[in-house]
PDB file of N, CA and C in Angstrom:
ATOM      1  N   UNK A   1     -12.845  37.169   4.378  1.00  0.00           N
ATOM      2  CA  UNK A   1     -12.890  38.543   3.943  1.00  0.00           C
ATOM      3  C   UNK A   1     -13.684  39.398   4.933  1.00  0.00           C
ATOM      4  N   UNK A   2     -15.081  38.931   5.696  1.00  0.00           N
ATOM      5  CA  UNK A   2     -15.378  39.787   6.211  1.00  0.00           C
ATOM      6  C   UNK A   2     -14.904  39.336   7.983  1.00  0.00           C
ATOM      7  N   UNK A   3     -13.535  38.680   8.021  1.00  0.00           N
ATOM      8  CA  UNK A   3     -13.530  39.111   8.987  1.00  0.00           C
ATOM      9  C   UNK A   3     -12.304  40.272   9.186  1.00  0.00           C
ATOM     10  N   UNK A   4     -11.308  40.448   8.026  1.00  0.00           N
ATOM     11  CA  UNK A   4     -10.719  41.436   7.565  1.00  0.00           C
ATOM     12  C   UNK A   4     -11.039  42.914   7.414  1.00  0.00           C
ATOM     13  N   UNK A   5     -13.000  43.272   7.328  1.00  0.00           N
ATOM     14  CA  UNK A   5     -13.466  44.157   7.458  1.00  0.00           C
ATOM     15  C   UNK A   5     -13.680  44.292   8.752  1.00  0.00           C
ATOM     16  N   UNK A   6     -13.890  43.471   9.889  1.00  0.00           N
ATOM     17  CA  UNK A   6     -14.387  44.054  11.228  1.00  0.00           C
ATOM     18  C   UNK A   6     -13.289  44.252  11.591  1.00  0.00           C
ATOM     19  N   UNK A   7     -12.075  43.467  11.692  1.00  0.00           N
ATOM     20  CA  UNK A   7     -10.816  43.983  11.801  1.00  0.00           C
ATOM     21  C   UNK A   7     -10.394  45.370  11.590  1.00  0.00           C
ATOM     22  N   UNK A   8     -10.524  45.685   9.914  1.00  0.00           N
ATOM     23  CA  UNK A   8     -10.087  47.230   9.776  1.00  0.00           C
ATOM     24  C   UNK A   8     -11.028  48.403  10.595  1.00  0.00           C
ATOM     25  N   UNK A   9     -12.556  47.970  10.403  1.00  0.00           N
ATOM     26  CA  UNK A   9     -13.099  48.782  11.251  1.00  0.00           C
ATOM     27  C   UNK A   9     -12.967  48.918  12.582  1.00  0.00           C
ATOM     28  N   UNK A  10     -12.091  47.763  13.356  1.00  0.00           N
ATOM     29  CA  UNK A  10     -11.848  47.921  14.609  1.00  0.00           C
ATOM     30  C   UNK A  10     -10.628  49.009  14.679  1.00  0.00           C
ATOM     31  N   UNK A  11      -9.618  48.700  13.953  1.00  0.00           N
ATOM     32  CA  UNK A  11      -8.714  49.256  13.775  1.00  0.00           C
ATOM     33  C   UNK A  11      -8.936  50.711  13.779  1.00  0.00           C
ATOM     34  N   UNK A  12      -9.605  51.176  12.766  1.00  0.00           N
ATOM     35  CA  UNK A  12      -9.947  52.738  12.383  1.00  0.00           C
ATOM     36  C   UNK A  12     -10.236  53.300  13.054  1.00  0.00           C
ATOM     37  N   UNK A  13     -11.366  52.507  14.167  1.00  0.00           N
ATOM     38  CA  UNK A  13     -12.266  53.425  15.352  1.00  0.00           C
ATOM     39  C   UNK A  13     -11.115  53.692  16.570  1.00  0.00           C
ATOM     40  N   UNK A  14      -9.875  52.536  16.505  1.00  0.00           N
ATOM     41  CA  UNK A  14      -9.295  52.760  17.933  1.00  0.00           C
ATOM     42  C   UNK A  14      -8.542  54.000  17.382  1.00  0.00           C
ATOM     43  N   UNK A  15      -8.303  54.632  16.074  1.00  0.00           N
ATOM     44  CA  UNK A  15      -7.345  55.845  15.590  1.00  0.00           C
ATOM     45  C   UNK A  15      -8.296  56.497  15.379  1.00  0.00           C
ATOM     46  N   UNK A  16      -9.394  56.922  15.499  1.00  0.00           N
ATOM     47  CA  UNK A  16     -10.524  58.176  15.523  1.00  0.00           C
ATOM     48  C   UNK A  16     -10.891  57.936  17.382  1.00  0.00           C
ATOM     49  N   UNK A  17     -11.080  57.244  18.087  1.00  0.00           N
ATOM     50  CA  UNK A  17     -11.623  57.457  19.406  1.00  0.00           C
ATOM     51  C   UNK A  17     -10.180  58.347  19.860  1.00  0.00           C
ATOM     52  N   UNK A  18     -10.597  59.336  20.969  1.00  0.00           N
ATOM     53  CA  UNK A  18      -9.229  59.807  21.580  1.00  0.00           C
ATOM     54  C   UNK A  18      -9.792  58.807  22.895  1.00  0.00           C
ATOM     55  N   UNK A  19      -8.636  59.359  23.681  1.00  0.00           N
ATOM     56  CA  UNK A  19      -8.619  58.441  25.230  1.00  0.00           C
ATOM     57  C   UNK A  19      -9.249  59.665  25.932  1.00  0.00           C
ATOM     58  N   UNK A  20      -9.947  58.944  26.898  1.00  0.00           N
ATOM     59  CA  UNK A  20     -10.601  59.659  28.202  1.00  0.00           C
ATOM     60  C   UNK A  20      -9.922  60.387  28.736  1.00  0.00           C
ATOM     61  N   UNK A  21     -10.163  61.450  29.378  1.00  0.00           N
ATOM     62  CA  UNK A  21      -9.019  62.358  30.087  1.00  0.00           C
ATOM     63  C   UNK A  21      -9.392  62.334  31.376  1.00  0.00           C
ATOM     64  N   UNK A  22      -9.087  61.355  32.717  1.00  0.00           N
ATOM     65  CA  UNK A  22      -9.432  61.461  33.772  1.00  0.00           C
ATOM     66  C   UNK A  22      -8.814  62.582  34.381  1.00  0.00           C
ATOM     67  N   UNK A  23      -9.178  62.888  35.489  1.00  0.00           N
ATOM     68  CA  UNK A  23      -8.503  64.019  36.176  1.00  0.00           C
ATOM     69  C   UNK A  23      -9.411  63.996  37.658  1.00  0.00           C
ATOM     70  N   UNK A  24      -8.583  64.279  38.866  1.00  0.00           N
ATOM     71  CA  UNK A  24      -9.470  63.683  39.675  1.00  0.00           C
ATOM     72  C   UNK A  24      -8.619  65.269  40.645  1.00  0.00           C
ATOM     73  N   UNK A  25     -10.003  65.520  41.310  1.00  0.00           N
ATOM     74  CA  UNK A  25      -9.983  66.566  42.198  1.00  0.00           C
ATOM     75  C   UNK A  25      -8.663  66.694  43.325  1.00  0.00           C
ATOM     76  N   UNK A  26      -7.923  67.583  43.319  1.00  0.00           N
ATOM     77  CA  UNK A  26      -7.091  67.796  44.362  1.00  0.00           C
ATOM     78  C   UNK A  26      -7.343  68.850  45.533  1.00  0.00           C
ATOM     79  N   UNK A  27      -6.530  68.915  46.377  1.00  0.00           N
ATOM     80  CA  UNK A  27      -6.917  70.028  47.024  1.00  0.00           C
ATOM     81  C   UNK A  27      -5.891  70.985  46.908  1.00  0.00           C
ATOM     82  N   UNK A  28      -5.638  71.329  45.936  1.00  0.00           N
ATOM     83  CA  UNK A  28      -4.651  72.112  45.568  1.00  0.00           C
ATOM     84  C   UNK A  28      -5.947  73.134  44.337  1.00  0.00           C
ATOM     85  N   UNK A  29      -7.162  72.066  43.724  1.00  0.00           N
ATOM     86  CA  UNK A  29      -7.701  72.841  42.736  1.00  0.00           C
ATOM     87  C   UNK A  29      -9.055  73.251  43.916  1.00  0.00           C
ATOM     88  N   UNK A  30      -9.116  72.867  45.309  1.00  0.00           N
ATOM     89  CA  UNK A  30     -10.208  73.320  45.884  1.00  0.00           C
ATOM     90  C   UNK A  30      -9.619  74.746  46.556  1.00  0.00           C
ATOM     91  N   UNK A  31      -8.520  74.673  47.386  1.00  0.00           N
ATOM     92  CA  UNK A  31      -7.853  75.568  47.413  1.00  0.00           C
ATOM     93  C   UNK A  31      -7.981  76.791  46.766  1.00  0.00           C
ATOM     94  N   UNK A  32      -7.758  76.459  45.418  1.00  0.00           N
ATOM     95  CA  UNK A  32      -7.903  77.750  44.334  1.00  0.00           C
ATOM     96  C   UNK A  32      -9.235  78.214  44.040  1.00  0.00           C
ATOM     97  N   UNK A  33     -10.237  77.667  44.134  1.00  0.00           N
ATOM     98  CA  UNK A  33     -11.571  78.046  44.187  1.00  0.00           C
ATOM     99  C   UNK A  33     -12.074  78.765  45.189  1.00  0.00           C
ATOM    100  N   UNK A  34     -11.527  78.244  46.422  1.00  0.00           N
ATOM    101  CA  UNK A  34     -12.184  78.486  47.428  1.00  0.00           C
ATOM    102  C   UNK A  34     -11.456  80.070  47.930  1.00  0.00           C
ATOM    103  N   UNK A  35     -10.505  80.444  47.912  1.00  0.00           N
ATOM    104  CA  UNK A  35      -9.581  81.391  48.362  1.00  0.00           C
ATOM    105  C   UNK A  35     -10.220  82.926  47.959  1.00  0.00           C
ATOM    106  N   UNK A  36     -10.863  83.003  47.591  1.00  0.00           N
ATOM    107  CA  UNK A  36     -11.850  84.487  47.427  1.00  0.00           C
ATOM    108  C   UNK A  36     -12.794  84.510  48.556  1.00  0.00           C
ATOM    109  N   UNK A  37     -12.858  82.875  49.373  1.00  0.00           N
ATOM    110  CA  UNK A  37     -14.049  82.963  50.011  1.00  0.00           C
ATOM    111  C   UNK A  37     -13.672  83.660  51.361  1.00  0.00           C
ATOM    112  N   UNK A  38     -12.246  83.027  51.474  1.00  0.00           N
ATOM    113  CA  UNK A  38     -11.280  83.211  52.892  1.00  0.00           C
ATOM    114  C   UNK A  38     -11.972  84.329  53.961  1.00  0.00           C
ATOM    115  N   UNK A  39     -11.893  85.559  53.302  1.00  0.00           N
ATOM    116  CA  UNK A  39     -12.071  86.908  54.241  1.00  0.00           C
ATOM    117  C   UNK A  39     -13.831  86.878  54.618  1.00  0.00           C
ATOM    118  N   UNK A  40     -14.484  86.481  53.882  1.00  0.00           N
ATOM    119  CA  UNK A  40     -15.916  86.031  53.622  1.00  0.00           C
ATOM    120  C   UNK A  40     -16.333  85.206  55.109  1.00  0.00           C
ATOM    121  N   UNK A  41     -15.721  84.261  55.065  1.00  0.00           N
ATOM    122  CA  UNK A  41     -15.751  83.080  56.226  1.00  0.00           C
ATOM    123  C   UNK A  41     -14.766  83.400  57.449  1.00  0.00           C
ATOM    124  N   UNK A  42     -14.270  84.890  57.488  1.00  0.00           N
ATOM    125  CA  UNK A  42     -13.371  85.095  58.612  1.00  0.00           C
ATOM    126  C   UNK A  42     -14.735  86.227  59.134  1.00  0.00           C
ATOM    127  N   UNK A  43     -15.302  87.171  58.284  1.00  0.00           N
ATOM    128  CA  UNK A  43     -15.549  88.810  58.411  1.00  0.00           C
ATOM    129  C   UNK A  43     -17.088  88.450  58.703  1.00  0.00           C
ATOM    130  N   UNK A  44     -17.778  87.895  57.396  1.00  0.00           N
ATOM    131  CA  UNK A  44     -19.187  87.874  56.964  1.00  0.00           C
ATOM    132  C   UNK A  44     -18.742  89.118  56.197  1.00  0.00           C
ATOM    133  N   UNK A  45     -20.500  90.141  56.577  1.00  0.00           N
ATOM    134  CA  UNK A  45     -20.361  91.194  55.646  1.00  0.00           C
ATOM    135  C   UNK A  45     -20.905  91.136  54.029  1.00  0.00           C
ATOM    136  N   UNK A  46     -20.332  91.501  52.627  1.00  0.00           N
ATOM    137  CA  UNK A  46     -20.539  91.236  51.898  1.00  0.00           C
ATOM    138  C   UNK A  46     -19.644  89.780  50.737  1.00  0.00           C
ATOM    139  N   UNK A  47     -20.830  89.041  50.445  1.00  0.00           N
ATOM    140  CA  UNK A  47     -19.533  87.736  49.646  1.00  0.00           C
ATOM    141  C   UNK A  47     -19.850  88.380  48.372  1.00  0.00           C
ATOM    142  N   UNK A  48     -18.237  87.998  48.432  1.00  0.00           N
ATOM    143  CA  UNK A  48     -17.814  88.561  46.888  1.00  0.00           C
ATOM    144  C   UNK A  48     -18.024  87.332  45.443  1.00  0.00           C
ATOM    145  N   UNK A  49     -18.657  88.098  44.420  1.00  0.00           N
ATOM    146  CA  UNK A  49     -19.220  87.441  43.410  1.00  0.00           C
ATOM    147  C   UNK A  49     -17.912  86.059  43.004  1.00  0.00           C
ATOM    148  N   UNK A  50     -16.404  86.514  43.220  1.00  0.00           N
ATOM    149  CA  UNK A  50     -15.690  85.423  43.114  1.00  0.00           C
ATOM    150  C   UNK A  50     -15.867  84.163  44.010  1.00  0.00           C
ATOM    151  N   UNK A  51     -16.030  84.271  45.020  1.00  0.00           N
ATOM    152  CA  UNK A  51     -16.387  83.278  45.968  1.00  0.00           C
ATOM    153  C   UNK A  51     -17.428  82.550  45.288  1.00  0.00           C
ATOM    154  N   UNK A  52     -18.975  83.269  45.504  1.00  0.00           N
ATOM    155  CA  UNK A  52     -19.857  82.152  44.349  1.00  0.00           C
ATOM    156  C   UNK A  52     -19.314  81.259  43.183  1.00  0.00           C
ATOM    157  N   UNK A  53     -18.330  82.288  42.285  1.00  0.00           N
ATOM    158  CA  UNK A  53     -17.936  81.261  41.178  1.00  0.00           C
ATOM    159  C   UNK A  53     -17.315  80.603  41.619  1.00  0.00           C
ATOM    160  N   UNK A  54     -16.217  80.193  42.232  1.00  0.00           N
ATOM    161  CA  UNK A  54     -15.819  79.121  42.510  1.00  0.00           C
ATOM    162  C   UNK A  54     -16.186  77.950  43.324  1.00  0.00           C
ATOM    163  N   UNK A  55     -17.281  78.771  43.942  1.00  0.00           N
ATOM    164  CA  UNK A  55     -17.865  77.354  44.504  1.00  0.00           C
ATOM    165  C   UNK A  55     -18.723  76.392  43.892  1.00  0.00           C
ATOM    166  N   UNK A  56     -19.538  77.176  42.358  1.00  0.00           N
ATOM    167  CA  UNK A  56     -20.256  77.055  41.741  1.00  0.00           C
ATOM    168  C   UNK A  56     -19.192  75.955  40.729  1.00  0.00           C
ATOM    169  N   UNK A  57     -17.792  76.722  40.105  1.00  0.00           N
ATOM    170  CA  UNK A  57     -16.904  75.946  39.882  1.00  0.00           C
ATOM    171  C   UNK A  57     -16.769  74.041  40.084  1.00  0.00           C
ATOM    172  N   UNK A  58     -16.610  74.184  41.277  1.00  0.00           N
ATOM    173  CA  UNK A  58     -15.946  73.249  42.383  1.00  0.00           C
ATOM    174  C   UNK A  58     -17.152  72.435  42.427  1.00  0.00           C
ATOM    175  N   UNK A  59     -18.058  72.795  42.282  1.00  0.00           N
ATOM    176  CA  UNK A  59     -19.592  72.029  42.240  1.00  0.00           C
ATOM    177  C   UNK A  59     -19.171  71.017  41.271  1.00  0.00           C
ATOM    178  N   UNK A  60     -19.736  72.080  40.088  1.00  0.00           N
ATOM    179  CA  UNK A  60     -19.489  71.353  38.615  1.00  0.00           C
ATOM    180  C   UNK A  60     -18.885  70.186  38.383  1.00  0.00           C
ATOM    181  N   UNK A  61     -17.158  70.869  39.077  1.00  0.00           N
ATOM    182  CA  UNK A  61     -15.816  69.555  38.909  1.00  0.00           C
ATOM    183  C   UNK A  61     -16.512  68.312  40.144  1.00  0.00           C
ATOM    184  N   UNK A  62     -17.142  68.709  40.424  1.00  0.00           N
ATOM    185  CA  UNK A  62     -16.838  67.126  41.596  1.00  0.00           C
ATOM    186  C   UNK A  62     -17.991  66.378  41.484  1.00  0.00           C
ATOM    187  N   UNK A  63     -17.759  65.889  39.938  1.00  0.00           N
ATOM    188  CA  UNK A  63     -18.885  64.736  39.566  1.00  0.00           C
ATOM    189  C   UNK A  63     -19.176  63.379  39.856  1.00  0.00           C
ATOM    190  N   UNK A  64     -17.881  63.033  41.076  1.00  0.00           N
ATOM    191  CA  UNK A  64     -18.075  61.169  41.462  1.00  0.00           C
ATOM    192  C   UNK A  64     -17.836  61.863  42.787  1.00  0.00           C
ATOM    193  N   UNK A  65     -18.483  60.560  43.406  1.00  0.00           N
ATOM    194  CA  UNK A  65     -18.179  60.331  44.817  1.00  0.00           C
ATOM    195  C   UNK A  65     -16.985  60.862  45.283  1.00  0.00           C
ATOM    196  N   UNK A  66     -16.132  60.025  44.648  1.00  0.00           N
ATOM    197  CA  UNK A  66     -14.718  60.460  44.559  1.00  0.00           C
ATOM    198  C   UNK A  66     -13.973  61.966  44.846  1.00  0.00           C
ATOM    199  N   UNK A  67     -14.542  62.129  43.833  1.00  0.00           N
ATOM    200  CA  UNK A  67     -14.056  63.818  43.825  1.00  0.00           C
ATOM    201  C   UNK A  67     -14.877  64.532  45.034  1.00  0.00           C
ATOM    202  N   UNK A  68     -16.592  64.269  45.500  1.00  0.00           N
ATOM    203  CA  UNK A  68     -16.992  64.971  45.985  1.00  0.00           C
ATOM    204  C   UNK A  68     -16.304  64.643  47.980  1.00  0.00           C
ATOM    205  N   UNK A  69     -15.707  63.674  47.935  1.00  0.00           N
ATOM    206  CA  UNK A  69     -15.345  62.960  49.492  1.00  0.00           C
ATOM    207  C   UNK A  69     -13.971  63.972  49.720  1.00  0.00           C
ATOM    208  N   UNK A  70     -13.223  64.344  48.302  1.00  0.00           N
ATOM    209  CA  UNK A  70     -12.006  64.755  48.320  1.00  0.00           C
ATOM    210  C   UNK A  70     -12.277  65.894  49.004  1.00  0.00           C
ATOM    211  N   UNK A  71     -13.147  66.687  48.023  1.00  0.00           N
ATOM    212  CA  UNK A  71     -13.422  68.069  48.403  1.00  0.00           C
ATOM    213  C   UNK A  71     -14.023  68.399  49.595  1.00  0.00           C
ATOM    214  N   UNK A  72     -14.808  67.551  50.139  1.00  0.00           N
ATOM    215  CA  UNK A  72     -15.287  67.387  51.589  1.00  0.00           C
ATOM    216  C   UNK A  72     -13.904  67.527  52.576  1.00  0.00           C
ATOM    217  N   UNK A  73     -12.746  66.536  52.494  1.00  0.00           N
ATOM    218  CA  UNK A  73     -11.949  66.740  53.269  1.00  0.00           C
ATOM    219  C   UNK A  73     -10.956  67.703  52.894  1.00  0.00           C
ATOM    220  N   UNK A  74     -10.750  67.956  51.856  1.00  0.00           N
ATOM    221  CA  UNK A  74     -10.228  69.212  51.409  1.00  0.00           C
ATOM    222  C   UNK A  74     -10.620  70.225  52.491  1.00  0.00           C
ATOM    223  N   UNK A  75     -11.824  70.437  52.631  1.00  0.00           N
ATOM    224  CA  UNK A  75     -12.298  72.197  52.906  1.00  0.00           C
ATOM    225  C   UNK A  75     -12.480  71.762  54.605  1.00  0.00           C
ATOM    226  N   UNK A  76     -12.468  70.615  55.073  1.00  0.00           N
ATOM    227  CA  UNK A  76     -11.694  69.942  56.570  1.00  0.00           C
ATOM    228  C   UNK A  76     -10.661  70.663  57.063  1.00  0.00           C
ATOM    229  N   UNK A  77      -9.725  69.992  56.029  1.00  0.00           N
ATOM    230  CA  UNK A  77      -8.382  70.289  56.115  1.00  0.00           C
ATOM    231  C   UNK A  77      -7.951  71.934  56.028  1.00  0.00           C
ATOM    232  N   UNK A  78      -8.778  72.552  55.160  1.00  0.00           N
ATOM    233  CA  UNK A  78      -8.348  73.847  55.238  1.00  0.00           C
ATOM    234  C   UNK A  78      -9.069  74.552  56.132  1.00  0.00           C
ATOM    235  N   UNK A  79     -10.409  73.845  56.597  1.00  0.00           N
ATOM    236  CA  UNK A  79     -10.976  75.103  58.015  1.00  0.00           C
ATOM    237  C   UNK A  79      -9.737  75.035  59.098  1.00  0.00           C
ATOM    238  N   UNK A  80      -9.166  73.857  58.829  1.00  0.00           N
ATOM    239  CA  UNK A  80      -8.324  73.745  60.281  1.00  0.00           C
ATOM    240  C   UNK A  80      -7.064  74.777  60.510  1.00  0.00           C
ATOM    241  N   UNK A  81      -6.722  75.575  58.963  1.00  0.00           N
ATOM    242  CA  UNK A  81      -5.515  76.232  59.184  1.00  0.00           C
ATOM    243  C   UNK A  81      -6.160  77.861  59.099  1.00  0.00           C
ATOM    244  N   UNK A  82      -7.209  78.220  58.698  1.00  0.00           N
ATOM    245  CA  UNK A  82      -8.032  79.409  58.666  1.00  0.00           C
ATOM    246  C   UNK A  82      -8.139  79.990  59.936  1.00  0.00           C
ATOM    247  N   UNK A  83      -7.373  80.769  60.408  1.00  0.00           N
ATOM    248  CA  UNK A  83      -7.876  81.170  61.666  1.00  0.00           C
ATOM    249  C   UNK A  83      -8.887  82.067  61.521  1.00  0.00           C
ATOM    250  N   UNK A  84      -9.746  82.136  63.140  1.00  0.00           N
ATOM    251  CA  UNK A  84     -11.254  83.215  62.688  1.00  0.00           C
ATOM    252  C   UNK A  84     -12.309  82.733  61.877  1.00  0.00           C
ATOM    253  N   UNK A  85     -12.029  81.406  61.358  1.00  0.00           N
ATOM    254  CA  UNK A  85     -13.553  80.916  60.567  1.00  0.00           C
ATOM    255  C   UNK A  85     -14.678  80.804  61.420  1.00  0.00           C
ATOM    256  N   UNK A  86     -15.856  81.588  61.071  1.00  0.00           N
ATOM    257  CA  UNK A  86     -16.921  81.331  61.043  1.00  0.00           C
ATOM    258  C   UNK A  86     -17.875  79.884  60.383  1.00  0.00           C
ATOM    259  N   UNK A  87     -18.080  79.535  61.443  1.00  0.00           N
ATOM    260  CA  UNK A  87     -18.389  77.433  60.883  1.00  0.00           C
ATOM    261  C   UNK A  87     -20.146  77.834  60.820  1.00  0.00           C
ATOM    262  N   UNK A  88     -20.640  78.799  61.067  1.00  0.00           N
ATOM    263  CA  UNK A  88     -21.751  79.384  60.261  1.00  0.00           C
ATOM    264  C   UNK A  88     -22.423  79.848  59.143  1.00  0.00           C
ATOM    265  N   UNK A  89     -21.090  80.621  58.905  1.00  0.00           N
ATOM    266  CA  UNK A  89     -20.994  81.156  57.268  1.00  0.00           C
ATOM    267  C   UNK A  89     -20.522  80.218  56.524  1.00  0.00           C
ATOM    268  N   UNK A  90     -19.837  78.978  56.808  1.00  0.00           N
ATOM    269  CA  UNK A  90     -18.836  77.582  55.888  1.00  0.00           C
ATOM    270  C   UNK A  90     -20.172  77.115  55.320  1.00  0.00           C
ATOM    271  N   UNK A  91     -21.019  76.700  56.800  1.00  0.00           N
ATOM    272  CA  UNK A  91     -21.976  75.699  55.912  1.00  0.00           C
ATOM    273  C   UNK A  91     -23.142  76.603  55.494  1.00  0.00           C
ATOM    274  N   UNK A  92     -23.536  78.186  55.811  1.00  0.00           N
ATOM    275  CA  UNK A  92     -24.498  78.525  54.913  1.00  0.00           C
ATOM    276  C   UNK A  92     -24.001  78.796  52.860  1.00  0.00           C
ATOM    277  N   UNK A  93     -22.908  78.957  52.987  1.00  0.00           N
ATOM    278  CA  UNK A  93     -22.080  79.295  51.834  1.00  0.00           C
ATOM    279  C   UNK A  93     -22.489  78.535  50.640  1.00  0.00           C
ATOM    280  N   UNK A  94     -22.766  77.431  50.427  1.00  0.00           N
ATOM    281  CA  UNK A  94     -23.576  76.708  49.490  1.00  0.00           C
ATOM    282  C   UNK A  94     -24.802  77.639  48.984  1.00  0.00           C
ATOM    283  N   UNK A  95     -25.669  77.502  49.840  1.00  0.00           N
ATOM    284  CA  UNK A  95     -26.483  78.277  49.838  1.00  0.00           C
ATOM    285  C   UNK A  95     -26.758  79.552  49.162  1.00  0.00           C
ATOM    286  N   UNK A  96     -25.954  80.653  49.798  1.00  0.00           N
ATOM    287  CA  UNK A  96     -26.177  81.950  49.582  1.00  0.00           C
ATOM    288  C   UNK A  96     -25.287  81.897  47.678  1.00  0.00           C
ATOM    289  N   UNK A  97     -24.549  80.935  47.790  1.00  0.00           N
ATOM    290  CA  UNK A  97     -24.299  80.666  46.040  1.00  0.00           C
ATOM    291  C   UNK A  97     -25.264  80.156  45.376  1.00  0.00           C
ATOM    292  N   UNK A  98     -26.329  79.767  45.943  1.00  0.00           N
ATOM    293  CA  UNK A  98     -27.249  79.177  44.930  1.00  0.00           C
ATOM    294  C   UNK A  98     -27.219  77.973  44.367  1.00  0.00           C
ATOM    295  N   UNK A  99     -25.985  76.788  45.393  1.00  0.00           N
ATOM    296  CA  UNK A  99     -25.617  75.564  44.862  1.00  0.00           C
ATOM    297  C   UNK A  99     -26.291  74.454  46.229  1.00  0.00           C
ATOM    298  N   UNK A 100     -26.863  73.672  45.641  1.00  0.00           N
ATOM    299  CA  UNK A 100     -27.325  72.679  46.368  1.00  0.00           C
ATOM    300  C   UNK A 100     -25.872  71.605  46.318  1.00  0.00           C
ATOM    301  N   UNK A 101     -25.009  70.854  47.742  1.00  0.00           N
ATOM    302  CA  UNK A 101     -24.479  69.745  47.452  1.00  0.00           C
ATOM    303  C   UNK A 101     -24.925  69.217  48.619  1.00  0.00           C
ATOM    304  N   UNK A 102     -24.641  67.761  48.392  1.00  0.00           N
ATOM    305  CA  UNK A 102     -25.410  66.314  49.193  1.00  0.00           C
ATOM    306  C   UNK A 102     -24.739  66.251  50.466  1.00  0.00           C
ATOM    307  N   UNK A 103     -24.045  66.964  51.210  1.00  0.00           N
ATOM    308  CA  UNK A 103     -23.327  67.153  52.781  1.00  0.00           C
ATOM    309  C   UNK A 103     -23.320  68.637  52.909  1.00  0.00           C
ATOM    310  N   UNK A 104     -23.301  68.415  54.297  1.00  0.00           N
ATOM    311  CA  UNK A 104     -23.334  69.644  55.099  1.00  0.00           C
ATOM    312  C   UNK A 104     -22.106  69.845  55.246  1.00  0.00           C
ATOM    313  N   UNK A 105     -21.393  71.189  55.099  1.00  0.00           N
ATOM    314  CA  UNK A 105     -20.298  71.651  55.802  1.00  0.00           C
ATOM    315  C   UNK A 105     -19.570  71.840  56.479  1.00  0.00           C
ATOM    316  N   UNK A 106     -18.958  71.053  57.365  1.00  0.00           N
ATOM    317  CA  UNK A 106     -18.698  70.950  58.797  1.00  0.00           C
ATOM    318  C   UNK A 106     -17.767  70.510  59.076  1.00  0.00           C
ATOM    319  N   UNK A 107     -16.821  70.529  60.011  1.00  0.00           N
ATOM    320  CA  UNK A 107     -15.933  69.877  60.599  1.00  0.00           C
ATOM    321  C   UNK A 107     -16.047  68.239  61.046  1.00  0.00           C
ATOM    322  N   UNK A 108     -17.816  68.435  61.418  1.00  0.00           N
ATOM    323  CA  UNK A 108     -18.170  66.914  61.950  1.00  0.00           C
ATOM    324  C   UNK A 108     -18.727  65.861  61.040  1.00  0.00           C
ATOM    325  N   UNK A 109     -18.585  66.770  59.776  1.00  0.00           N
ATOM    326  CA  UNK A 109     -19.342  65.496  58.653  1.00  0.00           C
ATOM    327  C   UNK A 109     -18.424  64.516  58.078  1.00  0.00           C
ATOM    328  N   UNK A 110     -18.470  63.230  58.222  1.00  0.00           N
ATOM    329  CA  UNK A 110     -18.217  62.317  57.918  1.00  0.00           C
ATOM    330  C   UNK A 110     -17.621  62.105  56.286  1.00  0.00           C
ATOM    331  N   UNK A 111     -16.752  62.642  56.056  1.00  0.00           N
ATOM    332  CA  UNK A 111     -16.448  62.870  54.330  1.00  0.00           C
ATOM    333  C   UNK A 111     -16.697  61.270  53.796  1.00  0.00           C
ATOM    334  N   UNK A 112     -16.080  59.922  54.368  1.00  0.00           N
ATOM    335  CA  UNK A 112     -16.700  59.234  53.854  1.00  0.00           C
ATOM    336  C   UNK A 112     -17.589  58.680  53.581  1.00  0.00           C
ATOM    337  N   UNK A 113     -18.841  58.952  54.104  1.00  0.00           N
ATOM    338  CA  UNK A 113     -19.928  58.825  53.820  1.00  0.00           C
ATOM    339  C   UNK A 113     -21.160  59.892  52.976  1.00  0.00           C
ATOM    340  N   UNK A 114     -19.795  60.575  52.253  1.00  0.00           N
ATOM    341  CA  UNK A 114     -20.827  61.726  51.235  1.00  0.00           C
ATOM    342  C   UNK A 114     -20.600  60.706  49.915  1.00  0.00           C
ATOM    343  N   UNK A 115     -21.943  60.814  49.104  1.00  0.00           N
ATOM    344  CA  UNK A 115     -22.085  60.354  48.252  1.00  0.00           C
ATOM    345  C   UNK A 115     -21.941  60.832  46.979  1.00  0.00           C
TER     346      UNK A 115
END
């Protein structure tokens, strides 16, 4: 009998737990964050309050290694098609948002080795 109860209680909990919702960073969602910053990192001048949020955004989302290596080569991949970037303003840009992340900005940083 009571192993009929751990049973049902196993049962019950797997129909009350929902499933995890993974979701893992693309550069299709860094892209979209980042694209207010564009004229910002071509001009200087003034950054526009959208730029902060999304970088502030993009922070948030990139809670594993994983996500944060993506987004590293993500914003690689997109200095390379930006013409006119300023690689001054890329890596102060953290910064002037008020977001601390664990790599520097750069063309030369090693995405796999951000943690």
């Amino acid at each position: 009998m009571a192993a009929l109860k751990v049973v049902c209680a196993l049962v019950l909990c797997m129909l009350v737990v929902e499933p995890m919702s993974i979701t893992a960073l693309s550069c299709g969602d860094v892209d979209k964050q980042m694209t207010p910053c564009i004229k910002y990192l071509q001009n200087g001048g003034n950054l526009p309050p959208s730029c902060c949020t999304g970088v502030r955004a993009l922070n948030s989302e990139a809670r594993t290694t994983s996500d944060r290596q993506t987004v590293c080569k993500c914003l690689q991949d997109a200095a390379k098609t930006i013409t006119g970037l300023k690689a001054n303003l890329a890596e102060g840009l953290p910064g002037k948002c008020g977001v601390n992340i664990p790599y520097k900005i750069s063309t030369s940083t090693n995405c796999n080795n951000v943690k």
